[in-house]
C-alpha atoms as a PDB file:
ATOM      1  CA  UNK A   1      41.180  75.457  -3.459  1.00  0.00           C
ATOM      2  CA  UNK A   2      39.833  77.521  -0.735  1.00  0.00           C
ATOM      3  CA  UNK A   3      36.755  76.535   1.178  1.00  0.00           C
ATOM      4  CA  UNK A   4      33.815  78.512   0.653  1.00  0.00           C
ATOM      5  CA  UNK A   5      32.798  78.271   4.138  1.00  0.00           C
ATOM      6  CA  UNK A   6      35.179  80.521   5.662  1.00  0.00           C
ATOM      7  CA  UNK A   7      34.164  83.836   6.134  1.00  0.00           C
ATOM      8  CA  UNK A   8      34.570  86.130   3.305  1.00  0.00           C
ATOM      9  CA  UNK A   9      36.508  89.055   5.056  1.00  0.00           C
ATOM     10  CA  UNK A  10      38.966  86.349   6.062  1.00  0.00           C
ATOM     11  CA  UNK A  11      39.462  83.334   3.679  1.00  0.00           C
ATOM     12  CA  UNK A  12      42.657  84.216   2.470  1.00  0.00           C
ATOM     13  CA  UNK A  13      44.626  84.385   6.077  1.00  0.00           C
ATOM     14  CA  UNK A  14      42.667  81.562   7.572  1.00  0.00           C
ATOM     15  CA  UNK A  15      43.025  79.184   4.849  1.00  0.00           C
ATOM     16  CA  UNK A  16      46.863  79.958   4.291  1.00  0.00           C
ATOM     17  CA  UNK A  17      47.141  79.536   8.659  1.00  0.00           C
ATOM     18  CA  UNK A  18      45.125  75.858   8.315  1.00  0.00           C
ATOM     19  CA  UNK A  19      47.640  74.709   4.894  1.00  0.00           C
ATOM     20  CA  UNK A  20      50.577  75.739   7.218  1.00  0.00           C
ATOM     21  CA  UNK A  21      49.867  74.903  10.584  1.00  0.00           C
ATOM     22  CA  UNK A  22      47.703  71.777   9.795  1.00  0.00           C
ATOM     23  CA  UNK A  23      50.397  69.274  10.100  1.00  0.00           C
ATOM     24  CA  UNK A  24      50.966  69.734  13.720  1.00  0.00           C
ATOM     25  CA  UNK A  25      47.692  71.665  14.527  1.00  0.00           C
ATOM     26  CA  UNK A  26      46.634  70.378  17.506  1.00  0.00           C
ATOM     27  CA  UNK A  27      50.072  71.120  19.178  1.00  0.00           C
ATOM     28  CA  UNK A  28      50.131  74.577  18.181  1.00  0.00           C
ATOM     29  CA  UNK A  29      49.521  76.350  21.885  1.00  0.00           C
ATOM     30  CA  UNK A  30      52.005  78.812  22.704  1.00  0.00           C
ATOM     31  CA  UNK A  31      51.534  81.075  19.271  1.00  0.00           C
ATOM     32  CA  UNK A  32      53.005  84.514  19.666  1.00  0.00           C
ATOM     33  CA  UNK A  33      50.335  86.946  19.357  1.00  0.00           C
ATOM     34  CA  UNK A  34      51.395  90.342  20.712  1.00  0.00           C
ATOM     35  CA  UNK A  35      51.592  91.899  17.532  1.00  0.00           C
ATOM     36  CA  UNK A  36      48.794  91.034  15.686  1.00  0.00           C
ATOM     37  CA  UNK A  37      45.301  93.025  16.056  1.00  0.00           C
ATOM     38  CA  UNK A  38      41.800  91.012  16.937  1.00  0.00           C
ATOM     39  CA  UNK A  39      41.094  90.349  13.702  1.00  0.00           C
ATOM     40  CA  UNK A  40      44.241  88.533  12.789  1.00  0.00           C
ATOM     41  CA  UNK A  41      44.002  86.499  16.012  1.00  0.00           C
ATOM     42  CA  UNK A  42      40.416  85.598  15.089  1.00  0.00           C
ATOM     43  CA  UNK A  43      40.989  84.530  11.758  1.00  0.00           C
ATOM     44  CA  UNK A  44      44.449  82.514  12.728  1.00  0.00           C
ATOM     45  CA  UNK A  45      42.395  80.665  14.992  1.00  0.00           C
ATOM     46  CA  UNK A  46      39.371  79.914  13.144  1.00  0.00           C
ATOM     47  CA  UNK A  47      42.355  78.763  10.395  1.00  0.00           C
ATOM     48  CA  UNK A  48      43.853  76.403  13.365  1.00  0.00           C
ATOM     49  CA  UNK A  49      40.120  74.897  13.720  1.00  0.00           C
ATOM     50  CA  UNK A  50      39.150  74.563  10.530  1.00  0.00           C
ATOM     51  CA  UNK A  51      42.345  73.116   9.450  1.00  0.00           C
ATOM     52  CA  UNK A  52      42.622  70.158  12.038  1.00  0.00           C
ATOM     53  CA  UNK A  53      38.836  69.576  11.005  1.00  0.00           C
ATOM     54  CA  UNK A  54      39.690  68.878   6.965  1.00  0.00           C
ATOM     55  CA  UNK A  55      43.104  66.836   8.321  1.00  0.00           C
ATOM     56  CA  UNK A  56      40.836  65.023  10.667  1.00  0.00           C
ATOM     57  CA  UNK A  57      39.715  61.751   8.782  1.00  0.00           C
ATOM     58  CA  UNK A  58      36.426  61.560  11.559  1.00  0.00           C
ATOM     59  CA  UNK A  59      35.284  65.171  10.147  1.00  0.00           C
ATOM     60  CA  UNK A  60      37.219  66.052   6.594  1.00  0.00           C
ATOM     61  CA  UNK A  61      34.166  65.009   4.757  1.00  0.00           C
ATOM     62  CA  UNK A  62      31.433  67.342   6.334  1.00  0.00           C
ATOM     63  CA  UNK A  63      30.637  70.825   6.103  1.00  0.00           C
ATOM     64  CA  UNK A  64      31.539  72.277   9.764  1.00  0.00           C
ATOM     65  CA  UNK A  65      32.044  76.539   9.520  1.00  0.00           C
ATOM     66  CA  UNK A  66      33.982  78.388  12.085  1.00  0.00           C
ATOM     67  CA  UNK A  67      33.450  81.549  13.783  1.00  0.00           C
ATOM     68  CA  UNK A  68      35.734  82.639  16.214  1.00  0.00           C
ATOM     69  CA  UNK A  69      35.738  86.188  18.014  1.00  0.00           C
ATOM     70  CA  UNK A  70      37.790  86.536  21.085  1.00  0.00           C
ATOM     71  CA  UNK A  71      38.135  83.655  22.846  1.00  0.00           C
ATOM     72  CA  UNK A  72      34.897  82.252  21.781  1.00  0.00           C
ATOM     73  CA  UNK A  73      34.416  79.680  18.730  1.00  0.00           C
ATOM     74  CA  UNK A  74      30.622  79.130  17.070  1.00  0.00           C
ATOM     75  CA  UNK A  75      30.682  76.077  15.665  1.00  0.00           C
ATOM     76  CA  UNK A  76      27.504  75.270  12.563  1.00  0.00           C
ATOM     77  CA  UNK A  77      26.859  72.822  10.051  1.00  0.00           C
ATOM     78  CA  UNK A  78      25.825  69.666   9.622  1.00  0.00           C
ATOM     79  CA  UNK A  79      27.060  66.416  10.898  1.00  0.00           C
ATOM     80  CA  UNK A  80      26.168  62.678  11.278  1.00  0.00           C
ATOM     81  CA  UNK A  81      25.725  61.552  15.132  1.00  0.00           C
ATOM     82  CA  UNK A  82      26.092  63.029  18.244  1.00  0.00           C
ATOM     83  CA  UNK A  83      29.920  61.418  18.362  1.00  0.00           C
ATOM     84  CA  UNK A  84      31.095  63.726  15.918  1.00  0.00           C
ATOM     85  CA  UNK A  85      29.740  66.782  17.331  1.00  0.00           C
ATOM     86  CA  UNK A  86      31.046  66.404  20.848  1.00  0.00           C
ATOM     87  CA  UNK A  87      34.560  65.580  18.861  1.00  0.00           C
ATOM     88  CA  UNK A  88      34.571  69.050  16.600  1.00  0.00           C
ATOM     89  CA  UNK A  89      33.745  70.470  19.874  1.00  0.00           C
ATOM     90  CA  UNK A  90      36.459  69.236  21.477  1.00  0.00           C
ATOM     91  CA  UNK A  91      39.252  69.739  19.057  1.00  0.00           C
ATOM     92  CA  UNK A  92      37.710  73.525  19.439  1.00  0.00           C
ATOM     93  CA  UNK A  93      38.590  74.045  22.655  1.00  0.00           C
ATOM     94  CA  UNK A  94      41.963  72.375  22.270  1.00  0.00           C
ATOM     95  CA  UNK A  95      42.839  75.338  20.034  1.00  0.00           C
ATOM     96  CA  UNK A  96      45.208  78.222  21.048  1.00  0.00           C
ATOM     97  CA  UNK A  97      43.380  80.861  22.385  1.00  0.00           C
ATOM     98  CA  UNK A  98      40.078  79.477  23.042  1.00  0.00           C
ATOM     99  CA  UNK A  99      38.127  79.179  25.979  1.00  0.00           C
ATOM    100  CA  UNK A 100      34.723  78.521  25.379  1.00  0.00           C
ATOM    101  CA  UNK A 101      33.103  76.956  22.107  1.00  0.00           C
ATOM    102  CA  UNK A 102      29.316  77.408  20.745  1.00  0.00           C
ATOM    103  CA  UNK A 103      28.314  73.941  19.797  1.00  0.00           C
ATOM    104  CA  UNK A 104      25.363  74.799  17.047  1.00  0.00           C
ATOM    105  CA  UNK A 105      26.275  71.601  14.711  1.00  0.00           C
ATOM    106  CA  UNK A 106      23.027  70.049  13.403  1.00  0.00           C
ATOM    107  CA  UNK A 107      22.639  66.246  13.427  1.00  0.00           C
ATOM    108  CA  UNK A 108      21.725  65.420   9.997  1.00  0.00           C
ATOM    109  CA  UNK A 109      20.642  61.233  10.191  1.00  0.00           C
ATOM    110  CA  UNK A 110      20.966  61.099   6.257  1.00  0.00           C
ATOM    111  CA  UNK A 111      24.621  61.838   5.995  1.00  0.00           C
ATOM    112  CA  UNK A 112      26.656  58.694   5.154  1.00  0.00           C
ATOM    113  CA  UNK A 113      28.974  57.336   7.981  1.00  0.00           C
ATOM    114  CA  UNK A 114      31.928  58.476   7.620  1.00  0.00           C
ATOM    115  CA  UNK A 115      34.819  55.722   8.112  1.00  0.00           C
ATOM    116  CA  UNK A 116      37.535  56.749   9.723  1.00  0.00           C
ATOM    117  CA  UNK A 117      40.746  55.588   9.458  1.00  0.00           C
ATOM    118  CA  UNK A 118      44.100  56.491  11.969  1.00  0.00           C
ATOM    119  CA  UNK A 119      46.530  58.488  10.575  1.00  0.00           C
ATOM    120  CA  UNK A 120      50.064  57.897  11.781  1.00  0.00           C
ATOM    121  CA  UNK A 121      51.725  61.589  12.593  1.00  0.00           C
ATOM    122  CA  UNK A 122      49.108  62.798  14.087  1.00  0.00           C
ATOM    123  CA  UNK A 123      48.969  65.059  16.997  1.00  0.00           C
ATOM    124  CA  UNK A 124      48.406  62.796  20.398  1.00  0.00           C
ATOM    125  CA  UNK A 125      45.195  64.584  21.497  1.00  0.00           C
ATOM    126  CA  UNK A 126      43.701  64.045  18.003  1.00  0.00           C
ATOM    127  CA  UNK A 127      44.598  60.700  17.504  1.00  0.00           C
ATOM    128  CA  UNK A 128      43.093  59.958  21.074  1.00  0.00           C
ATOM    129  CA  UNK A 129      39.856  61.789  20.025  1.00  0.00           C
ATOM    130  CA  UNK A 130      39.646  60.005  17.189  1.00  0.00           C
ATOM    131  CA  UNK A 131      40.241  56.371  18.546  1.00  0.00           C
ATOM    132  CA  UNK A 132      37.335  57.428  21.168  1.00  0.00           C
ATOM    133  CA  UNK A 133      34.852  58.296  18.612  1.00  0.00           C
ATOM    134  CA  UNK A 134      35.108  55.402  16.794  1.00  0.00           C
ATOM    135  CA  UNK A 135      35.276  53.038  20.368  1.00  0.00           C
ATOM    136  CA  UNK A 136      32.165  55.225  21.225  1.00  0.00           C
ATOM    137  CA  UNK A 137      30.328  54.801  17.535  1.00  0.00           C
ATOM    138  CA  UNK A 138      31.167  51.228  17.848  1.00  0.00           C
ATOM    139  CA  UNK A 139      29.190  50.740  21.021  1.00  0.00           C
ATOM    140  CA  UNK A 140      26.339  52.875  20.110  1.00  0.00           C
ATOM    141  CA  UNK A 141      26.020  50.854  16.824  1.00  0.00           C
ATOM    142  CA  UNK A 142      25.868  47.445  18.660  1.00  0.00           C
ATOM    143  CA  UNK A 143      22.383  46.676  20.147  1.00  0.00           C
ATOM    144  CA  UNK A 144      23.913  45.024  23.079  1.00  0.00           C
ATOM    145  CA  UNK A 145      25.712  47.775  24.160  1.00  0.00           C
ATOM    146  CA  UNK A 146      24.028  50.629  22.480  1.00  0.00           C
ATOM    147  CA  UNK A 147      21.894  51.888  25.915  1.00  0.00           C
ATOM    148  CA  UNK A 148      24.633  51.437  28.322  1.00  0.00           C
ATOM    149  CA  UNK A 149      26.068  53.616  30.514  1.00  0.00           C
ATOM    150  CA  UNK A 150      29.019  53.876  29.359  1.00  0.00           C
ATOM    151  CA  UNK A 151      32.015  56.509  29.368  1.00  0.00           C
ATOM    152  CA  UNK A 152      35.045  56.263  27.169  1.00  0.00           C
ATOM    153  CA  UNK A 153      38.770  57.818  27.777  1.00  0.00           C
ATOM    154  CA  UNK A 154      41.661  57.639  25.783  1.00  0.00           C
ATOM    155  CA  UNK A 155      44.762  58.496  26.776  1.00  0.00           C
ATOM    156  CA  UNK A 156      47.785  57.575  24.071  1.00  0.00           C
ATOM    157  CA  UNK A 157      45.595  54.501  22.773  1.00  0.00           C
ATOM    158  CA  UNK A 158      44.917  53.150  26.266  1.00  0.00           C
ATOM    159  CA  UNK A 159      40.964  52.913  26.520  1.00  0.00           C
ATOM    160  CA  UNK A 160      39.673  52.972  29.610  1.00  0.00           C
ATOM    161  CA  UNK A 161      35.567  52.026  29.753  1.00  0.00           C
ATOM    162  CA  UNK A 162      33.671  52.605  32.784  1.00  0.00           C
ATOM    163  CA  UNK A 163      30.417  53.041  33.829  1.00  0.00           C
ATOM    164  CA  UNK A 164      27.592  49.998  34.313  1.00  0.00           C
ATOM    165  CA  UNK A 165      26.606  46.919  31.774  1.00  0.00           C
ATOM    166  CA  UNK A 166      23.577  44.825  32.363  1.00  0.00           C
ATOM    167  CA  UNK A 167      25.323  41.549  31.711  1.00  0.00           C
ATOM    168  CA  UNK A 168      28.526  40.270  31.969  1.00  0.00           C
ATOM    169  CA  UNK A 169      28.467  39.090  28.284  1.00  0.00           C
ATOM    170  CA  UNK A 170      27.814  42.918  27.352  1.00  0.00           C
ATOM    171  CA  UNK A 171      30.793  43.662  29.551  1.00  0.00           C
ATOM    172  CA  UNK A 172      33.064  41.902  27.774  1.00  0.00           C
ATOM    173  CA  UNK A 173      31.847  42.837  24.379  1.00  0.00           C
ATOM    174  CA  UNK A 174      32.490  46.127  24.870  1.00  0.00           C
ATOM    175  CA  UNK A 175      35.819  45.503  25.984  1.00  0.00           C
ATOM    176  CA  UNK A 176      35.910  43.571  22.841  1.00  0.00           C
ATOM    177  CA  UNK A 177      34.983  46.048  20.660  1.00  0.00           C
ATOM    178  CA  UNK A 178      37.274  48.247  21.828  1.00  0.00           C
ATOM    179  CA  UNK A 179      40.509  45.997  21.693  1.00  0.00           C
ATOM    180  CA  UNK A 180      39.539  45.175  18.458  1.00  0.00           C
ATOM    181  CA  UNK A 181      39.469  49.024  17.510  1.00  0.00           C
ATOM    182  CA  UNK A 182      42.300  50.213  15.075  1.00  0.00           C
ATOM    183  CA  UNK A 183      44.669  52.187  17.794  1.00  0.00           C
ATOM    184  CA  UNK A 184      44.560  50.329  21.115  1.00  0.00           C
ATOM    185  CA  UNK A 185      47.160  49.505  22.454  1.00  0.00           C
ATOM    186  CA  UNK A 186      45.311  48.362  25.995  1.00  0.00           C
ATOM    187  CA  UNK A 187      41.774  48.025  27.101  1.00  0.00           C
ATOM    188  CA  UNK A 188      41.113  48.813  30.417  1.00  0.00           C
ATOM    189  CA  UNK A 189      37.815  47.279  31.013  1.00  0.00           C
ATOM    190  CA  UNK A 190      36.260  49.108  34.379  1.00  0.00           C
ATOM    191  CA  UNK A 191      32.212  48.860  33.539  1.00  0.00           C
ATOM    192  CA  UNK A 192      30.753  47.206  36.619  1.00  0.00           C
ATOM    193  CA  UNK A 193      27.644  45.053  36.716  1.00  0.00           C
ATOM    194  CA  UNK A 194      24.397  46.728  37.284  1.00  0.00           C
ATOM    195  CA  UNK A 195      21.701  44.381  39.399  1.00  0.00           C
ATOM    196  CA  UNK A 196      19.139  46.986  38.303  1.00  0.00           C
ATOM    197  CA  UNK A 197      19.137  45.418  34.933  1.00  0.00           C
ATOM    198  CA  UNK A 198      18.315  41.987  36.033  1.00  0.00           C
ATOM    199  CA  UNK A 199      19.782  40.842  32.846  1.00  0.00           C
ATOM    200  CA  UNK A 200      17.888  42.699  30.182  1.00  0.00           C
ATOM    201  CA  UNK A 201      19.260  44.425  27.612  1.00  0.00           C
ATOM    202  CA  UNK A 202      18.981  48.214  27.777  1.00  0.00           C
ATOM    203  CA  UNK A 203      17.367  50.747  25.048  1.00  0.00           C
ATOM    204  CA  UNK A 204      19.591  53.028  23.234  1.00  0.00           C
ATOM    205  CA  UNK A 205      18.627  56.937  24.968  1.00  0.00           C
ATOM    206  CA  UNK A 206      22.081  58.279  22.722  1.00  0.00           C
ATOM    207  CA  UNK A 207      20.588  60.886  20.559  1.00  0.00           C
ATOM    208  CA  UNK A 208      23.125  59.830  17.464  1.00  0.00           C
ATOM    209  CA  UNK A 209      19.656  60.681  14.725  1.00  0.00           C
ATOM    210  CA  UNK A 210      19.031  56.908  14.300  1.00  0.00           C
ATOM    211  CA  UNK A 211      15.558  56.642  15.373  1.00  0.00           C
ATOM    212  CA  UNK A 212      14.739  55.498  11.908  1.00  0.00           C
ATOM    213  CA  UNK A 213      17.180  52.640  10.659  1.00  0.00           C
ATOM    214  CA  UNK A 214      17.040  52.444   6.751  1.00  0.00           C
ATOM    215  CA  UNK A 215      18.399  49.789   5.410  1.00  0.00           C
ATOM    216  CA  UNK A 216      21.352  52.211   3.860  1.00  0.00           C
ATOM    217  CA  UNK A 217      22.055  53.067   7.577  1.00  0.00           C
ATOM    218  CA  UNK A 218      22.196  49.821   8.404  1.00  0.00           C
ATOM    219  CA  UNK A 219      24.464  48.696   5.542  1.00  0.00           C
ATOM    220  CA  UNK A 220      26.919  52.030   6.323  1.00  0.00           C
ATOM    221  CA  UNK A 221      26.843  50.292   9.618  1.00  0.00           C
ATOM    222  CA  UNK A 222      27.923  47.258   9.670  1.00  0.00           C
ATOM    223  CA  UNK A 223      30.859  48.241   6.949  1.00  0.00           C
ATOM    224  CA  UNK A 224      31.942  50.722   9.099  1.00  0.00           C
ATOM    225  CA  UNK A 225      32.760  48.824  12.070  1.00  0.00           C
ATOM    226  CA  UNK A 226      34.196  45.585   9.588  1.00  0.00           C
ATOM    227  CA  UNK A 227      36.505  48.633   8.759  1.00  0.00           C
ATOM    228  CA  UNK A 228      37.417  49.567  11.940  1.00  0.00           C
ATOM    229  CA  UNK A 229      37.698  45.971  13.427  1.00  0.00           C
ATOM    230  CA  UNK A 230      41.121  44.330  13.955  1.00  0.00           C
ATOM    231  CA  UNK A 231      41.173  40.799  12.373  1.00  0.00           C
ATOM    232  CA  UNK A 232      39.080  41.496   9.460  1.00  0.00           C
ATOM    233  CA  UNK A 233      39.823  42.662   6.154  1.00  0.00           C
ATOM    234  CA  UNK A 234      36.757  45.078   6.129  1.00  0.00           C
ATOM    235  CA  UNK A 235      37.564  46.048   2.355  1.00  0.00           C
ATOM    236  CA  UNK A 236      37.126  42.774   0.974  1.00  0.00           C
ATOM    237  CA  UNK A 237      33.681  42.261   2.092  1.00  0.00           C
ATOM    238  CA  UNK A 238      30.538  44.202   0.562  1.00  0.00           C
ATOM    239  CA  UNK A 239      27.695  44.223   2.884  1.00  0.00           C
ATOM    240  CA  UNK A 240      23.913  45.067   1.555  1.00  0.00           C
ATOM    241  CA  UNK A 241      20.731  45.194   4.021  1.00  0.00           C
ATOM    242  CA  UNK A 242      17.187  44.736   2.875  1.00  0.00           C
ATOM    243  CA  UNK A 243      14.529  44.401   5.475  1.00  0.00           C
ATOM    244  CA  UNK A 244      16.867  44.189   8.178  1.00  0.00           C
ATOM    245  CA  UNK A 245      18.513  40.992   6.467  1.00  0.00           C
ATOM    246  CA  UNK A 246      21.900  41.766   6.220  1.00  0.00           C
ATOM    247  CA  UNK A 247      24.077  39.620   3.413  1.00  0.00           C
ATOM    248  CA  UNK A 248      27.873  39.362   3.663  1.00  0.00           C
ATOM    249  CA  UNK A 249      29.565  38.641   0.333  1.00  0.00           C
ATOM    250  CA  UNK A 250      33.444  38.928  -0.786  1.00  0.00           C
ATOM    251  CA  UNK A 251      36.685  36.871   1.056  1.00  0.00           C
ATOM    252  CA  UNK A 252      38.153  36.039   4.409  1.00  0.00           C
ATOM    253  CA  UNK A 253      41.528  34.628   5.383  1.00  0.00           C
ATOM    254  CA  UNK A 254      40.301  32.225   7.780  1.00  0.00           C
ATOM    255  CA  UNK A 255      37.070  30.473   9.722  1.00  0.00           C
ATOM    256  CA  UNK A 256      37.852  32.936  12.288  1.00  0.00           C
ATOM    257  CA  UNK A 257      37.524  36.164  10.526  1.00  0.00           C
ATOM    258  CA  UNK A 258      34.440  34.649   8.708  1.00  0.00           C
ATOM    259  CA  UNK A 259      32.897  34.222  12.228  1.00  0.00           C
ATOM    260  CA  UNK A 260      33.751  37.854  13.585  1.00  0.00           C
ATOM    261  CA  UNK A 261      32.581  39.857  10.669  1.00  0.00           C
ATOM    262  CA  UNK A 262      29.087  37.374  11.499  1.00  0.00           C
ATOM    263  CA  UNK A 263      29.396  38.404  14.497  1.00  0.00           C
ATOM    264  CA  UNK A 264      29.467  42.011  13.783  1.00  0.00           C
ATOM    265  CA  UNK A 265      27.084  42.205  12.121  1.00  0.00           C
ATOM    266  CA  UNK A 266      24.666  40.250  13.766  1.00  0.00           C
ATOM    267  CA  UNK A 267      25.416  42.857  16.730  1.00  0.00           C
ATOM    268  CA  UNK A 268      24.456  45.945  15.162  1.00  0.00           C
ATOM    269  CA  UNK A 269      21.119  47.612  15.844  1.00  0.00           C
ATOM    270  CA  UNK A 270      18.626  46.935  13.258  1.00  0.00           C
ATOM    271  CA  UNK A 271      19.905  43.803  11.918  1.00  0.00           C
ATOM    272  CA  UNK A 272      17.333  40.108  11.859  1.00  0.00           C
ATOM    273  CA  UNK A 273      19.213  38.417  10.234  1.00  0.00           C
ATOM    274  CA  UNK A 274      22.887  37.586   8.584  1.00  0.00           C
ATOM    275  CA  UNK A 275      23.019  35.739   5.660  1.00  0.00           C
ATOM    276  CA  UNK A 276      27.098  34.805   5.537  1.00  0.00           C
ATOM    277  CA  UNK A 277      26.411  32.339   2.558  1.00  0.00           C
ATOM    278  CA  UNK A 278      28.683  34.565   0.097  1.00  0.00           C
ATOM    279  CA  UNK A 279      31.195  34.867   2.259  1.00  0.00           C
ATOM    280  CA  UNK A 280      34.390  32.329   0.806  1.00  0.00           C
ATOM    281  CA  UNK A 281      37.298  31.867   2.163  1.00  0.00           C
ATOM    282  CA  UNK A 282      40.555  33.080   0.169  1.00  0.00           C
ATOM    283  CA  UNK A 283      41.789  30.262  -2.796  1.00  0.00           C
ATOM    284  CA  UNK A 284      45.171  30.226  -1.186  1.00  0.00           C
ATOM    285  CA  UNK A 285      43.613  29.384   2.420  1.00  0.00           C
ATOM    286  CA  UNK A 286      41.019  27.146   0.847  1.00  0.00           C
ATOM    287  CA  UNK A 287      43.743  25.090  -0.909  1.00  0.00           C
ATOM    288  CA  UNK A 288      45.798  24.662   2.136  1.00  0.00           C
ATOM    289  CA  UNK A 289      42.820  23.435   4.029  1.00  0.00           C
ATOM    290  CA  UNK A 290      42.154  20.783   1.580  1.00  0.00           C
ATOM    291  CA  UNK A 291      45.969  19.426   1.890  1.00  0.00           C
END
């Protein structure tokens, strides 16, 4: 089915470009070109964008248009935090022919968090972009890390973190949270201690539309980053937030995971309380603890 959000005087080239090209999209520079008029180059790129944005699993699910003429991309639509915009923007300017991108993608705070999941096969530079925006979302979620100053770089699922923490417990939960991230292969933890702080706890200044967090942001939350945590089995757990009161319910292999999906959410912004209480461990595991 072609998307309606291509431009009409184009749809049929650009959408047949993305279905062909979107397997290895992001390593498509090099295209020869000399032959084809503006038009054609225009709509084969906006096709190359669009494409790795509906094969992307951080972006497939929003409505991001493309316009590209010359060398220049506009980029409109709607998305969920500040993460994801800088990302589209990014896989933009990765595409052939590009040199400059119009970022005009709207932050809408009531779209749902969108979980996203690594795909093997995918092109280096995308995967990379993708592990950072969910190391970044991860922090930004977290009250203790949430405000920060920190910058993340991936390069082939090495994460490098620098910048300053307030504490050295923050600086090692963000380290944390990024070798626990889906994709790492190595954390290399550079954030240095800032005496500034004197210990406190920083406010979040990220403009990611949370100023308000419902409970359903909350909720979205906390199961997004069980999801994207290494050790726990973020599918078997259904979370639910009321009044900041977040309740755990479903099945964990061991005390340990029990304690790090706590954890979790206990550390994301908004969150009082965690009521774990529904949260059982597996029969098989239970069993063998009783031998």
């Amino acid at each position: 089915m072609l998307n309606p959000t291509i431009k009409t005087k184009r749809t049929v080239l650009a959408a047949a470009l993305a279905a062909l090209v979107a397997p290895g999209l992001a390593l498509a520079d090099g295209m020869d070109m000399s032959g084809w008029n503006a038009e054609t180059k225009d709509a084969y790129r906006e096709g190359q964008i669009w494409g790795t944005y509906v094969t992307n699993p951080a972006l497939d699910a929003l409505d991001l248009q493309v316009d590209v003429e010359g060398d220049r991309a506009t980029l409109t639509g709607d998305v969920e935090s500040i993460i994801q915009k800088r990302l589209a923007e990014r896989i933009a300017l990765r595409a052939d022919g590009i040199a400059s991108v119009k970022n005009e993608l709207r932050i809408d705070p009531e779209l749902v968090v969108t979980v996203i999941e690594p795909v093997p096969g995918y092109a280096t530079y995308v995967a990379d972009a993708t592990l950072e925006a969910m190391v970044d979302s991860k922090l930004l979620w977290n009250q203790y890390t949430d405000g920060l100053d920190i910058n993340v770089m991936t390069n082939a699922g090495v994460v490098t973190l620098t910048g300053q923490a307030d504490t050295p417990h923050s600086r090692a939960l963000a380290g944390r949270l990024a070798a626990t991230t889906p994709g790492t292969t190595l954390v290399n933890n550079q954030l240095t201690l800032d005496p500034d702080q004197k210990g406190q706890v920083a406010t979040a200044e990220a403009a990611d539309g949370d100023d308000a967090l419902s409970d359903t942001r909350i909720a979205a939350k906390t199961n997004a980053t069980l999801l994207w945590t290494e050790g726990v089995q973020g599918t078997d757990i259904d979370v639910e937030a009321k009044d900041g009161v977040v309740t755990l319910e479903g099945t964990v292999e061991s005390g340990y995971e029990k304690e790090l999906a706590i954890e979790i959410a206990q550390g994301i912004r908004g969150v009082e309380r965690v009521d774990a209480s529904g949260l059982k461990l597996s029969p098989a595991t239970d069993s063998l603890s009783q031998r």
